[in-house]
PDB file of N, CA and C in Angstrom:
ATOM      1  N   UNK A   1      -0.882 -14.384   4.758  1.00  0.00           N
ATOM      2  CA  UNK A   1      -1.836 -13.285   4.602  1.00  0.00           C
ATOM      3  C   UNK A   1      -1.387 -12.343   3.482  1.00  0.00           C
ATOM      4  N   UNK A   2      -0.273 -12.150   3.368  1.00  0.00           N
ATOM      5  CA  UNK A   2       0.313 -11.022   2.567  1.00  0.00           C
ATOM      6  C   UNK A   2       1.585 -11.529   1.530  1.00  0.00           C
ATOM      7  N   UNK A   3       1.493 -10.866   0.567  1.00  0.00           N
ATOM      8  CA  UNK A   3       2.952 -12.032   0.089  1.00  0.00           C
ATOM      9  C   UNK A   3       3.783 -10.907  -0.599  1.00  0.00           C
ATOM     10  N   UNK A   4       5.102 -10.830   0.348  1.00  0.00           N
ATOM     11  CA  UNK A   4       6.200  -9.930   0.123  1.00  0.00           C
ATOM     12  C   UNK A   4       7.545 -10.822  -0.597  1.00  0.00           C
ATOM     13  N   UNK A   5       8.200 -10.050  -1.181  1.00  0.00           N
ATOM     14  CA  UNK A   5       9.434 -10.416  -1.975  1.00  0.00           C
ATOM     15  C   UNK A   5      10.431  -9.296  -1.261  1.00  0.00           C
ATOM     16  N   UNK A   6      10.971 -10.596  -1.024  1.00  0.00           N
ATOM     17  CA  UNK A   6      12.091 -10.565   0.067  1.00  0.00           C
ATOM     18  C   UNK A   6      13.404  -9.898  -1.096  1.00  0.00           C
ATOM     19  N   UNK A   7      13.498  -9.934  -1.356  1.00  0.00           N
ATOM     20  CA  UNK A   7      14.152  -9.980  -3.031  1.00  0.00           C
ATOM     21  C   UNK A   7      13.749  -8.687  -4.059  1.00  0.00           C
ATOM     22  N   UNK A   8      13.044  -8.088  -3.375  1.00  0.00           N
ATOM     23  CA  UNK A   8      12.636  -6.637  -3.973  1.00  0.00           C
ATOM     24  C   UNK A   8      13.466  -5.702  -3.399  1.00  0.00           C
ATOM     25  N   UNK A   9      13.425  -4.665  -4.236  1.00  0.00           N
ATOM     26  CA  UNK A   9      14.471  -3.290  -4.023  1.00  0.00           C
ATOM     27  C   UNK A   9      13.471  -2.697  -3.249  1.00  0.00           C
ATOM     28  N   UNK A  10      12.399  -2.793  -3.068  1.00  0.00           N
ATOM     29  CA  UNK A  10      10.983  -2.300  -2.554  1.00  0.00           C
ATOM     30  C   UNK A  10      11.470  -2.589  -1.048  1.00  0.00           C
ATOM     31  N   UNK A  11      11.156  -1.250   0.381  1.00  0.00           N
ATOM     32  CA  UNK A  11      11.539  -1.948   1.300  1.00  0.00           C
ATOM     33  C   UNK A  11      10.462  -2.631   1.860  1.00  0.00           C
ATOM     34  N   UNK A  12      10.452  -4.047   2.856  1.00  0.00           N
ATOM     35  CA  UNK A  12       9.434  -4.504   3.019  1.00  0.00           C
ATOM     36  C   UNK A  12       7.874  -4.088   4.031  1.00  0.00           C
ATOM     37  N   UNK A  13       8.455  -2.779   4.729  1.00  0.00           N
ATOM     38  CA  UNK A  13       7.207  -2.258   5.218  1.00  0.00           C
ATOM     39  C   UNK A  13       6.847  -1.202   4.281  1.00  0.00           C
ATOM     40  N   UNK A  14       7.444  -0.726   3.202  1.00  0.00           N
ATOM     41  CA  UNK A  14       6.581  -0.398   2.153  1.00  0.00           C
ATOM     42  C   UNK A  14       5.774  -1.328   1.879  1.00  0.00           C
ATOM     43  N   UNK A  15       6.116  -2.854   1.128  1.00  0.00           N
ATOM     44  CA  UNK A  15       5.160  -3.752   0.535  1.00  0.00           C
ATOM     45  C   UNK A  15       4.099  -3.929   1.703  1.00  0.00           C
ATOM     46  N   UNK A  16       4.199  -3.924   2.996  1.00  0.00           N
ATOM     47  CA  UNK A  16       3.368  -4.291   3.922  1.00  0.00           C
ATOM     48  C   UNK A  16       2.396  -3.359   3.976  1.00  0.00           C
ATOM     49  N   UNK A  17       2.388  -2.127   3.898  1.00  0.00           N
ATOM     50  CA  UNK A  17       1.535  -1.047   3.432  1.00  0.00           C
ATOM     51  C   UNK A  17       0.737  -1.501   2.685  1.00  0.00           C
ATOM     52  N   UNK A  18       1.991  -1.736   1.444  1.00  0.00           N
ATOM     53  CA  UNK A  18       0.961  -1.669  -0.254  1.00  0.00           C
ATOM     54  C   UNK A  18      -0.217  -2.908   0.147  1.00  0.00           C
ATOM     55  N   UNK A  19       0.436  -4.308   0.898  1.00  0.00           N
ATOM     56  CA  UNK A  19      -0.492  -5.284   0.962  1.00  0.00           C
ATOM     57  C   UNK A  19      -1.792  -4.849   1.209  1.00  0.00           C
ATOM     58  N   UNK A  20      -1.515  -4.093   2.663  1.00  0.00           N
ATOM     59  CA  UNK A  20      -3.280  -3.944   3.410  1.00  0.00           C
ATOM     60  C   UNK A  20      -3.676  -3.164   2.526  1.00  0.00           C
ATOM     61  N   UNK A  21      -3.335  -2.303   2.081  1.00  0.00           N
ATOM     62  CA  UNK A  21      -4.379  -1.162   1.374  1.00  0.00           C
ATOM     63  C   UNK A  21      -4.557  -1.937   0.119  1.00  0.00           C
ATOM     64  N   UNK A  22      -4.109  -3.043  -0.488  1.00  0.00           N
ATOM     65  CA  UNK A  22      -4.905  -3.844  -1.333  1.00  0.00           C
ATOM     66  C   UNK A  22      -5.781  -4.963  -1.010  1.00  0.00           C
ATOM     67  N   UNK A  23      -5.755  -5.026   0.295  1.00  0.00           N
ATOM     68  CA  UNK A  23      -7.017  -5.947   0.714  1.00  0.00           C
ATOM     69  C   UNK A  23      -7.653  -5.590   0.914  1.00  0.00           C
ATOM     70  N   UNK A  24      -7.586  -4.159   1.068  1.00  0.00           N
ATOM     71  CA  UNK A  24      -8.845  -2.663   1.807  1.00  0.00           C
ATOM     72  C   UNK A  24      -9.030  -3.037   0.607  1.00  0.00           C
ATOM     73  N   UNK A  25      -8.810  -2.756  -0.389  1.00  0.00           N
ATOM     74  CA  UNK A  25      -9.544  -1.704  -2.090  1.00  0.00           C
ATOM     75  C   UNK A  25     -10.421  -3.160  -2.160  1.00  0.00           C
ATOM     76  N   UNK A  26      -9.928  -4.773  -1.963  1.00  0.00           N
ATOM     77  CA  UNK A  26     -10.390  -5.913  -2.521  1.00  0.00           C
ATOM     78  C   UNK A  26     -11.461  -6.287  -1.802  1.00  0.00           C
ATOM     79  N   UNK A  27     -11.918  -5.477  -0.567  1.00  0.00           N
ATOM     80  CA  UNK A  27     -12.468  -6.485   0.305  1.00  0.00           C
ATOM     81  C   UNK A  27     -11.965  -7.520   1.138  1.00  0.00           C
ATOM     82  N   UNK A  28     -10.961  -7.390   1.263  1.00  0.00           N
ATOM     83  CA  UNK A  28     -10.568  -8.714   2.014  1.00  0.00           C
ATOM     84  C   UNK A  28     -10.453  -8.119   3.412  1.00  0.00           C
ATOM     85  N   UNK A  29     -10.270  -7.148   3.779  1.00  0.00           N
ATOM     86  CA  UNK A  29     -10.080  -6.462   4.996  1.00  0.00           C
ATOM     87  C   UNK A  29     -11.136  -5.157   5.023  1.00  0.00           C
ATOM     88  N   UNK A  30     -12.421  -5.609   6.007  1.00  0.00           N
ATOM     89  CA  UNK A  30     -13.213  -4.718   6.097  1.00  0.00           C
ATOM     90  C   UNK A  30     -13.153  -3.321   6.659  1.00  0.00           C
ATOM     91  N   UNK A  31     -13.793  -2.358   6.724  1.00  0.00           N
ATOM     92  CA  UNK A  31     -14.164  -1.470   7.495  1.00  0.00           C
ATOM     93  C   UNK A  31     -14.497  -1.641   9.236  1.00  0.00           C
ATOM     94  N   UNK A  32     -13.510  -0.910  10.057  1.00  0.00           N
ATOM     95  CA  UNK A  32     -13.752  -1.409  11.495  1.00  0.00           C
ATOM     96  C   UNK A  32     -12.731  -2.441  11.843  1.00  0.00           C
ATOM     97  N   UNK A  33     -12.211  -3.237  10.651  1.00  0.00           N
ATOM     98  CA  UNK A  33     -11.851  -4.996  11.003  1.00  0.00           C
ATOM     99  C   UNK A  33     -10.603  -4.734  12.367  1.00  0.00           C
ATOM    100  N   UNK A  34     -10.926  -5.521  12.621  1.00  0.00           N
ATOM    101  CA  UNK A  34      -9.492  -5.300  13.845  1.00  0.00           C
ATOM    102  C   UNK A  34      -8.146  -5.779  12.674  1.00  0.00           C
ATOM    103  N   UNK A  35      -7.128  -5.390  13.409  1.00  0.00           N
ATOM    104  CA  UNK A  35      -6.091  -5.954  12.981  1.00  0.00           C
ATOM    105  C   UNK A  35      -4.857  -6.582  13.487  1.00  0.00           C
ATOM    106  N   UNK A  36      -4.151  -7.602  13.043  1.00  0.00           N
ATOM    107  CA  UNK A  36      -3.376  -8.255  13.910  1.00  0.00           C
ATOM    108  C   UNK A  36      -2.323  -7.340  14.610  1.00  0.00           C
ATOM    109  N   UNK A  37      -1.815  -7.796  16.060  1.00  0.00           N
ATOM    110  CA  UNK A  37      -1.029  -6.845  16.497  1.00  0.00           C
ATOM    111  C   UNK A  37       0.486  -6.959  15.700  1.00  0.00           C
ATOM    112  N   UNK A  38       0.756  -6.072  16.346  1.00  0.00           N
ATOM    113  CA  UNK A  38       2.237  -5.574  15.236  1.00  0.00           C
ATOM    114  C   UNK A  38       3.300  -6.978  15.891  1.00  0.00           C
ATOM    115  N   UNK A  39       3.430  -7.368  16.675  1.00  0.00           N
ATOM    116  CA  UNK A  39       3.961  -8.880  17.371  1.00  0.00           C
ATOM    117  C   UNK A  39       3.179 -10.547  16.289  1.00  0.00           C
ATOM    118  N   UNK A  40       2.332  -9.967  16.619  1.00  0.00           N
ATOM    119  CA  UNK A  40       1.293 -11.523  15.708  1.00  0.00           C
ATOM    120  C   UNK A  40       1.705 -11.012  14.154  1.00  0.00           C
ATOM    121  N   UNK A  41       1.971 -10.214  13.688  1.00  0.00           N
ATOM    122  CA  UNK A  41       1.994 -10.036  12.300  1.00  0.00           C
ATOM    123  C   UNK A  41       3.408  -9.871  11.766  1.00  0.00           C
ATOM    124  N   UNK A  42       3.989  -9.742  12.827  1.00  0.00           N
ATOM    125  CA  UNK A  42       5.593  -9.380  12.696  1.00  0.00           C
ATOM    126  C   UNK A  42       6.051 -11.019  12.579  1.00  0.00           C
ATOM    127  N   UNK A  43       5.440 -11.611  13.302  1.00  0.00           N
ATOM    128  CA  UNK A  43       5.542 -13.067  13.257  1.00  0.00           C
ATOM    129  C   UNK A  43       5.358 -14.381  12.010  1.00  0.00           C
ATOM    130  N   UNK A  44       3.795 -13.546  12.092  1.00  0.00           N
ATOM    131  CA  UNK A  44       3.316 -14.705  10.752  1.00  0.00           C
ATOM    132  C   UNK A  44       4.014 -14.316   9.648  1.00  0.00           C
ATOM    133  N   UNK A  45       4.638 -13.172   9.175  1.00  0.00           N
ATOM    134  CA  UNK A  45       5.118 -12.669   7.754  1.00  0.00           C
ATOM    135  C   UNK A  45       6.837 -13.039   7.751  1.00  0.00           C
ATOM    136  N   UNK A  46       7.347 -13.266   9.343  1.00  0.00           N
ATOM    137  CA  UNK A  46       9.304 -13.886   9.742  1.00  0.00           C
ATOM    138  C   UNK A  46       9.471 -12.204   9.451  1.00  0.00           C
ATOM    139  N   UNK A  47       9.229 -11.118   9.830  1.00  0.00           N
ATOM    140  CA  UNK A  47      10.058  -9.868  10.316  1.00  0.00           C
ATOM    141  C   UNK A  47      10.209  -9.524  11.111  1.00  0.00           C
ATOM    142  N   UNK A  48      10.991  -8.782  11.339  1.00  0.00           N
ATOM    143  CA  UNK A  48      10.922  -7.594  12.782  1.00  0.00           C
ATOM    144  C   UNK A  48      10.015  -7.144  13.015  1.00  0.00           C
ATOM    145  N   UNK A  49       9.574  -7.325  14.422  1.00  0.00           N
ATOM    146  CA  UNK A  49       8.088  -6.141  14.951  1.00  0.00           C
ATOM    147  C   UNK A  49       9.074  -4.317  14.586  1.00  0.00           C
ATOM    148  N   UNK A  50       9.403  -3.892  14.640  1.00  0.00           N
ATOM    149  CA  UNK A  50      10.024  -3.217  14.149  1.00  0.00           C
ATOM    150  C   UNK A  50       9.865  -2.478  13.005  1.00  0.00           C
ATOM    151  N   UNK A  51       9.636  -3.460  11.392  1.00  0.00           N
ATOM    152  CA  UNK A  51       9.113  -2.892  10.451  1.00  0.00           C
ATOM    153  C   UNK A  51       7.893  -3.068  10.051  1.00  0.00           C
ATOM    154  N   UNK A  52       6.937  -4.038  11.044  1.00  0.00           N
ATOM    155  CA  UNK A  52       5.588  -3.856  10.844  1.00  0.00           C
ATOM    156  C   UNK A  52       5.100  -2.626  11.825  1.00  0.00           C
ATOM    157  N   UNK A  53       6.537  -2.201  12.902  1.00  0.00           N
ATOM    158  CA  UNK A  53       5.287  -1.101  13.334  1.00  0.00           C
ATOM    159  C   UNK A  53       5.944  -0.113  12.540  1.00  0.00           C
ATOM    160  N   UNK A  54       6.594   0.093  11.684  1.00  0.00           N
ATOM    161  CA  UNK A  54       6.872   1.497  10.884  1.00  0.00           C
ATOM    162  C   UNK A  54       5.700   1.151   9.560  1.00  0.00           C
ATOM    163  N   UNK A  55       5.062   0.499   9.215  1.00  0.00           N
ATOM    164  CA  UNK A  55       4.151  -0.158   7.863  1.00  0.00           C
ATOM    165  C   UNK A  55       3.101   0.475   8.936  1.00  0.00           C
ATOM    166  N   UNK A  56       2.438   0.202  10.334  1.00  0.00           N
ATOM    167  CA  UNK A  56       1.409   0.237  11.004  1.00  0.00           C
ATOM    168  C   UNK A  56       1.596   2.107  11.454  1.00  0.00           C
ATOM    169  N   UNK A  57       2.399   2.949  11.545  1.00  0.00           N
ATOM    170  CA  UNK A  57       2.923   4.150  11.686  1.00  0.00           C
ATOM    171  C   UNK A  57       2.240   4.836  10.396  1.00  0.00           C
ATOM    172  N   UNK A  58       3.540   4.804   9.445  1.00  0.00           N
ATOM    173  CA  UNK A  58       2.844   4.892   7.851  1.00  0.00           C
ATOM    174  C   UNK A  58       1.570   4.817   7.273  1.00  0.00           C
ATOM    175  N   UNK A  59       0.887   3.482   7.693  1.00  0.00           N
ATOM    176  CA  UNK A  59      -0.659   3.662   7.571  1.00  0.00           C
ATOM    177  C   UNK A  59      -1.200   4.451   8.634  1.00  0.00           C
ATOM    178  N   UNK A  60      -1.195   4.650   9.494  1.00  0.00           N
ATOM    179  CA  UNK A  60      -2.209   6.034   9.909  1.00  0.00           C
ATOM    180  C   UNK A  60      -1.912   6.949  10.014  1.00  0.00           C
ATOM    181  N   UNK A  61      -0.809   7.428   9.444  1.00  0.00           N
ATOM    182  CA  UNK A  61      -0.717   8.733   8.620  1.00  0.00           C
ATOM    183  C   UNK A  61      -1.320   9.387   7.539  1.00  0.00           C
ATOM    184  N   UNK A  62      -1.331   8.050   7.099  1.00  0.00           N
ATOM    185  CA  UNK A  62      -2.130   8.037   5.902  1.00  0.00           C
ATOM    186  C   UNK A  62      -3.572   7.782   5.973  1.00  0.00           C
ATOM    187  N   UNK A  63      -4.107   7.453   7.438  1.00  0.00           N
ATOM    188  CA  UNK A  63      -5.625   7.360   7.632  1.00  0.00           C
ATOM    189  C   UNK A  63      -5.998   5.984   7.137  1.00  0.00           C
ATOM    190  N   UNK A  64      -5.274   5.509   6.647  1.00  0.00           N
ATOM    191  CA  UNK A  64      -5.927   3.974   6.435  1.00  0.00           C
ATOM    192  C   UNK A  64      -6.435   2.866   7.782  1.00  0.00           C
ATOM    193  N   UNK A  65      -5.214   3.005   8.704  1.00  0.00           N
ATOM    194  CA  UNK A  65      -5.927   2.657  10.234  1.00  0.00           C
ATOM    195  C   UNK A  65      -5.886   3.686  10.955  1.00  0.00           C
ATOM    196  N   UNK A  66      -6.119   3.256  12.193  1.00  0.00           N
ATOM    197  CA  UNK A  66      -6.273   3.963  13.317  1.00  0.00           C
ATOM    198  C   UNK A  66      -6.232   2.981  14.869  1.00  0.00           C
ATOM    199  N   UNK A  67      -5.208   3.472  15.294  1.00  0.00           N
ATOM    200  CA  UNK A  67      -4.657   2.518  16.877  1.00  0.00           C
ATOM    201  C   UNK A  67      -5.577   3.411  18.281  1.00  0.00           C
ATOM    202  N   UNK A  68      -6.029   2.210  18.722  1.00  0.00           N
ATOM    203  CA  UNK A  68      -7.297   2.953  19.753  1.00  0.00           C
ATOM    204  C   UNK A  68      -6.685   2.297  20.899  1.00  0.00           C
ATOM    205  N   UNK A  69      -5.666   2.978  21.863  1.00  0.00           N
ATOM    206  CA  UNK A  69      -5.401   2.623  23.013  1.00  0.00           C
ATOM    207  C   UNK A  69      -5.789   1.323  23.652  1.00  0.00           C
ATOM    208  N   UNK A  70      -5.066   0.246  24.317  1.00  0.00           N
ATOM    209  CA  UNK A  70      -5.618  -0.669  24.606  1.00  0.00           C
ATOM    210  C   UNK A  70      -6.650  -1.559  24.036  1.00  0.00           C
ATOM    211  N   UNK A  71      -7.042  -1.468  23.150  1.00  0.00           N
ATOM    212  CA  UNK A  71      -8.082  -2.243  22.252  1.00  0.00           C
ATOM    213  C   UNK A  71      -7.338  -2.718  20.919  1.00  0.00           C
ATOM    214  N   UNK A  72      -6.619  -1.876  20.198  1.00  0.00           N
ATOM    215  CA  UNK A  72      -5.923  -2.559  19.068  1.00  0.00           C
ATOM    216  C   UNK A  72      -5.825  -1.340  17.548  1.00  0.00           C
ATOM    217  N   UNK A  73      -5.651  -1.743  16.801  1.00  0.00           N
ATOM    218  CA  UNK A  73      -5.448  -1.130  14.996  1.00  0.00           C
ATOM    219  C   UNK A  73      -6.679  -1.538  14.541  1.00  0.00           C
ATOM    220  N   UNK A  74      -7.424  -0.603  14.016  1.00  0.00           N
ATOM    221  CA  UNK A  74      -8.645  -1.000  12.999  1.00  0.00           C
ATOM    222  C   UNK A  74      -8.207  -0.021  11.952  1.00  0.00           C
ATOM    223  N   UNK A  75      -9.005  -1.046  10.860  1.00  0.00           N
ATOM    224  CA  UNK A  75      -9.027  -0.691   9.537  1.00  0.00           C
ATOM    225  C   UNK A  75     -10.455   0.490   9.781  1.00  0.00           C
ATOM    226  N   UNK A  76      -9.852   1.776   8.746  1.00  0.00           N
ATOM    227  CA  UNK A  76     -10.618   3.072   9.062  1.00  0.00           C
ATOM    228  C   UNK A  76     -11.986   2.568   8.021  1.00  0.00           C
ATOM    229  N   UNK A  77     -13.117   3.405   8.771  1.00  0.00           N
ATOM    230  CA  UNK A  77     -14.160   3.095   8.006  1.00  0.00           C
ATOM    231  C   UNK A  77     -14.263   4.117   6.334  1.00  0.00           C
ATOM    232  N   UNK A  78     -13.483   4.383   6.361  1.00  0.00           N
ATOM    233  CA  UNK A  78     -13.057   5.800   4.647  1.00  0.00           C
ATOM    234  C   UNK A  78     -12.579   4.760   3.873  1.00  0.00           C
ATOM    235  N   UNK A  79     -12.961   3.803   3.276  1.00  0.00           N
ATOM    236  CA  UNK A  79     -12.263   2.938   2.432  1.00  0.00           C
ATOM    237  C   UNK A  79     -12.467   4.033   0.960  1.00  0.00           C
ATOM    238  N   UNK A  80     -13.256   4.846   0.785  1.00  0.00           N
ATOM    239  CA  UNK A  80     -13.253   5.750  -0.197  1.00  0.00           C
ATOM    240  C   UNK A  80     -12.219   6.335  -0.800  1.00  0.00           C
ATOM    241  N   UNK A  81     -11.753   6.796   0.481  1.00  0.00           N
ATOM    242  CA  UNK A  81     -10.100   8.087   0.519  1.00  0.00           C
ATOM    243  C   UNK A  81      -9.256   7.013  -0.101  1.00  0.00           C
ATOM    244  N   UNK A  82      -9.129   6.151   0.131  1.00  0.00           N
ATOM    245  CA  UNK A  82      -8.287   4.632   0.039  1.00  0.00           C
ATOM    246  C   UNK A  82      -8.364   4.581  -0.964  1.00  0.00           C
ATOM    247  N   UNK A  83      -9.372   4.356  -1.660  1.00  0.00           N
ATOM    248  CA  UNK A  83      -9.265   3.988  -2.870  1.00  0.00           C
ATOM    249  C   UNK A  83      -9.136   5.422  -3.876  1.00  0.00           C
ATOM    250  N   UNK A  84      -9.254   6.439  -4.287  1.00  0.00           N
ATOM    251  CA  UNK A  84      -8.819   7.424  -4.123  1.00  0.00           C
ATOM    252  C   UNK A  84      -7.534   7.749  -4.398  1.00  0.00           C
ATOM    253  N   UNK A  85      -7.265   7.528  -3.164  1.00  0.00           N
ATOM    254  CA  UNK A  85      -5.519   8.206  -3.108  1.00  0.00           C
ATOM    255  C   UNK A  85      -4.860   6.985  -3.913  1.00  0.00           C
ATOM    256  N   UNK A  86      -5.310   5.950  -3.469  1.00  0.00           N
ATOM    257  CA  UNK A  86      -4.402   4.847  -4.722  1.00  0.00           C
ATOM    258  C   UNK A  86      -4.516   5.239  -6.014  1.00  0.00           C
ATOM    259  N   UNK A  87      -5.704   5.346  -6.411  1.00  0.00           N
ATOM    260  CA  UNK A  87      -5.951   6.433  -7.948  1.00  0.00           C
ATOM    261  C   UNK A  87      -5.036   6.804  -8.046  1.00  0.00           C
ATOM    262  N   UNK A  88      -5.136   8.276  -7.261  1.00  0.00           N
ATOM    263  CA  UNK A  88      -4.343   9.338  -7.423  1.00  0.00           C
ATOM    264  C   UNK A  88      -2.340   8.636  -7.704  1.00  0.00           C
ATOM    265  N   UNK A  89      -2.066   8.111  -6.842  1.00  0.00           N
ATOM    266  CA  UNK A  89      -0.472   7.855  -7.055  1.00  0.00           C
ATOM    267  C   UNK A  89      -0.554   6.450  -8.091  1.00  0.00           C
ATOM    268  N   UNK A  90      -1.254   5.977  -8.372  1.00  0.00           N
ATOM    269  CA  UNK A  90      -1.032   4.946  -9.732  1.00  0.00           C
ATOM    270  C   UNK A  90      -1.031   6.187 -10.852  1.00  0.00           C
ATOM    271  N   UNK A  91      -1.890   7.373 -11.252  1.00  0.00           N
ATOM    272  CA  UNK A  91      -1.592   7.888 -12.033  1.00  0.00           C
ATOM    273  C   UNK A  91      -0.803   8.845 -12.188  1.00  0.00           C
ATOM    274  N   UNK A  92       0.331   9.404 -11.118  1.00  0.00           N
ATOM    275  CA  UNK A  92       1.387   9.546 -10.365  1.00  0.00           C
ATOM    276  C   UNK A  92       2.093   9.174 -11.155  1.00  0.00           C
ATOM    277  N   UNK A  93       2.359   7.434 -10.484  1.00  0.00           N
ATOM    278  CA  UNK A  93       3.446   6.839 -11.222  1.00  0.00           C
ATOM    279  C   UNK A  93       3.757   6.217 -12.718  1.00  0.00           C
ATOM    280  N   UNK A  94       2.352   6.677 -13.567  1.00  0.00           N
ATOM    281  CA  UNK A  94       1.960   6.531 -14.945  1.00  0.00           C
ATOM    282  C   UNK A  94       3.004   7.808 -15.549  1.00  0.00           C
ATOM    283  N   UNK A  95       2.276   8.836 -15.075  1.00  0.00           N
ATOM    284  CA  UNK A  95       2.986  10.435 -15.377  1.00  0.00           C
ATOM    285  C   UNK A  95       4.264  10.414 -15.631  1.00  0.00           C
ATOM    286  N   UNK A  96       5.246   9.349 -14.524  1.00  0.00           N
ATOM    287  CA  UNK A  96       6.438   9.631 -14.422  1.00  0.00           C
ATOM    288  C   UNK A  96       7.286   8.820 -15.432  1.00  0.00           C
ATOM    289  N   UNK A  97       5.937   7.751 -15.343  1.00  0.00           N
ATOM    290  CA  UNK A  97       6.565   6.523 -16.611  1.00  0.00           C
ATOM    291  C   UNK A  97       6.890   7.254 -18.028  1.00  0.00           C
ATOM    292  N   UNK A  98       5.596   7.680 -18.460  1.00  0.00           N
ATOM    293  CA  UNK A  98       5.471   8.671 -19.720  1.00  0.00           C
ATOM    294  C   UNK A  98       6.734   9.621 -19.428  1.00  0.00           C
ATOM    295  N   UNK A  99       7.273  10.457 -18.588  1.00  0.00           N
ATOM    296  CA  UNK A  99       7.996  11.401 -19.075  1.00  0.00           C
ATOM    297  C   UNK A  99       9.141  10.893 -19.191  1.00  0.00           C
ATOM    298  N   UNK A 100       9.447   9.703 -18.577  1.00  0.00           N
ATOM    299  CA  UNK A 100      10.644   8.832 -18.960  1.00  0.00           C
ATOM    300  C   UNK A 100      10.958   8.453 -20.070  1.00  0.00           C
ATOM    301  N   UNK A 101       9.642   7.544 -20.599  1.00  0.00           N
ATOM    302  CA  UNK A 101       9.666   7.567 -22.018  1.00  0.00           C
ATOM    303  C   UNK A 101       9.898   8.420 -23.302  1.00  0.00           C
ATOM    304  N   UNK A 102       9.291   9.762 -22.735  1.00  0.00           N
ATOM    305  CA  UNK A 102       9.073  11.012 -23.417  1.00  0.00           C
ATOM    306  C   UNK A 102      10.599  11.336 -23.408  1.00  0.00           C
ATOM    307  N   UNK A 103      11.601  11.297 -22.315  1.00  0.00           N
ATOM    308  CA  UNK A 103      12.511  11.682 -22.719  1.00  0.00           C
ATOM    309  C   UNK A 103      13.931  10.574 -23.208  1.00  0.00           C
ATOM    310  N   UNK A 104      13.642   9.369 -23.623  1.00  0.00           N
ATOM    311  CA  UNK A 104      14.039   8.124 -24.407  1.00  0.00           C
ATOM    312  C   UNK A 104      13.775   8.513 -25.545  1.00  0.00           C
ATOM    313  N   UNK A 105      13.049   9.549 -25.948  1.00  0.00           N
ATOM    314  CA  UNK A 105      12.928   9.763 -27.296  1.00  0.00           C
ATOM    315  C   UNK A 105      11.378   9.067 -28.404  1.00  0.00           C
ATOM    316  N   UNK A 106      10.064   8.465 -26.974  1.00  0.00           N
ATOM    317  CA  UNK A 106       9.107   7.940 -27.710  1.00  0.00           C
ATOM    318  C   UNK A 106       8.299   8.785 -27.629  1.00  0.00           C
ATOM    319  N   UNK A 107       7.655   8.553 -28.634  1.00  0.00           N
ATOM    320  CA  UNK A 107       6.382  10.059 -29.104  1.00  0.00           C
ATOM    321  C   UNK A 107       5.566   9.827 -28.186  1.00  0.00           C
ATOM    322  N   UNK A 108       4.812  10.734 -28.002  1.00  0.00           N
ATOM    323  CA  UNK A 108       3.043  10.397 -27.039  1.00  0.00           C
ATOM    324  C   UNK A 108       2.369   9.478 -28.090  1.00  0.00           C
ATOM    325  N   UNK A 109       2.074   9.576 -29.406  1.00  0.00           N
ATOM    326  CA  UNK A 109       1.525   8.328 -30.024  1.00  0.00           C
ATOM    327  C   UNK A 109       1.716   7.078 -30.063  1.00  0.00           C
ATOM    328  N   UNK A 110       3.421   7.174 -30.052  1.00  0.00           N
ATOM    329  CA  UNK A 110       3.087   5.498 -29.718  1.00  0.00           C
ATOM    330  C   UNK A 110       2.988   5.176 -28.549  1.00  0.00           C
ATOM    331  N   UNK A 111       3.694   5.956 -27.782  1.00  0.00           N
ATOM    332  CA  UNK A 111       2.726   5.148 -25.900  1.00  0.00           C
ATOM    333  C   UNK A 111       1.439   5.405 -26.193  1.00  0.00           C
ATOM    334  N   UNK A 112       0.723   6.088 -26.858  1.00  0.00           N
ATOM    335  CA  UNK A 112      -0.959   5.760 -26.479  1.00  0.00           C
ATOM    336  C   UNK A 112      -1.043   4.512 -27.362  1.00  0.00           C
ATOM    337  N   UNK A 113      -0.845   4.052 -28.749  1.00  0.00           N
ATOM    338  CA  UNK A 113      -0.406   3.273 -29.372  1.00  0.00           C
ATOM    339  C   UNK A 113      -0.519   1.391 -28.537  1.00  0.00           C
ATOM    340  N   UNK A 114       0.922   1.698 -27.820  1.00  0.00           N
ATOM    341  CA  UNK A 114       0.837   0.490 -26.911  1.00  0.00           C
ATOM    342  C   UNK A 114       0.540   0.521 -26.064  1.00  0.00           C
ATOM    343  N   UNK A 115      -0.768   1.384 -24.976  1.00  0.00           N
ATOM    344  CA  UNK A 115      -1.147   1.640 -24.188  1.00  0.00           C
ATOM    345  C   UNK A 115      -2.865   0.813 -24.397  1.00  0.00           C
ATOM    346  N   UNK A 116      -2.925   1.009 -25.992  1.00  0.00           N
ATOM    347  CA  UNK A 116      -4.486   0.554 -26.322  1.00  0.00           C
ATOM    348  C   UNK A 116      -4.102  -0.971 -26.855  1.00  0.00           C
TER     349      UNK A 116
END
């Protein structure tokens, strides 16, 4: 379902995050959709239930799901905010790129330069 690198400095219920909320933005995971329990998913991916429920925590903090007592995790019907807030921290982590660069000593012209 999801494809994590085991092998990333990234921890993996971060990537498990990043996954769903890119199947939210893609369509692949609807509005309402149920979602696998934190046991069935902890499973199919070989992790700890453990760090899929800190990935399943994390997302509804963030409002992306929502856990409804006895019934299960659904994907929130705001796929808007979702897409949105991903905006928002991709150009976040653009900002931070540039001032990195900016302070390596490259002008703003040529990052716009190799940007186009």
């Amino acid at each position: 379902m999801f494809d994590l690198d085991y092998q990333s400095r990234t921890p993996i219920y971060v990537q498990i995050c990043n996954e769903i909320e890119n199947c939210i933005i893609r369509g692949k995971l609807k509005p309402d959709m149920q979602m696998p329990s934190i046991r069935e998913l902890a499973s199919d991916l070989g992790v700890n239930p453990n760090t899929v429920k800190k990935s399943y925590a994390e997302l509804e903090n963030k409002k992306v799901i929502r856990s409804i007592s006895t019934k299960g995790t659904f994907i929130t019907t705001k796929i808007e905010e979702i897409v949105q807030n991903k905006i928002k921290e991709s150009f976040e982590q653009i900002q931070k790129e540039i001032t990195e660069l900016k302070m390596l000593g490259v002008s703003l012209e040529e990052i716009k330069e190799r940007i186009n």
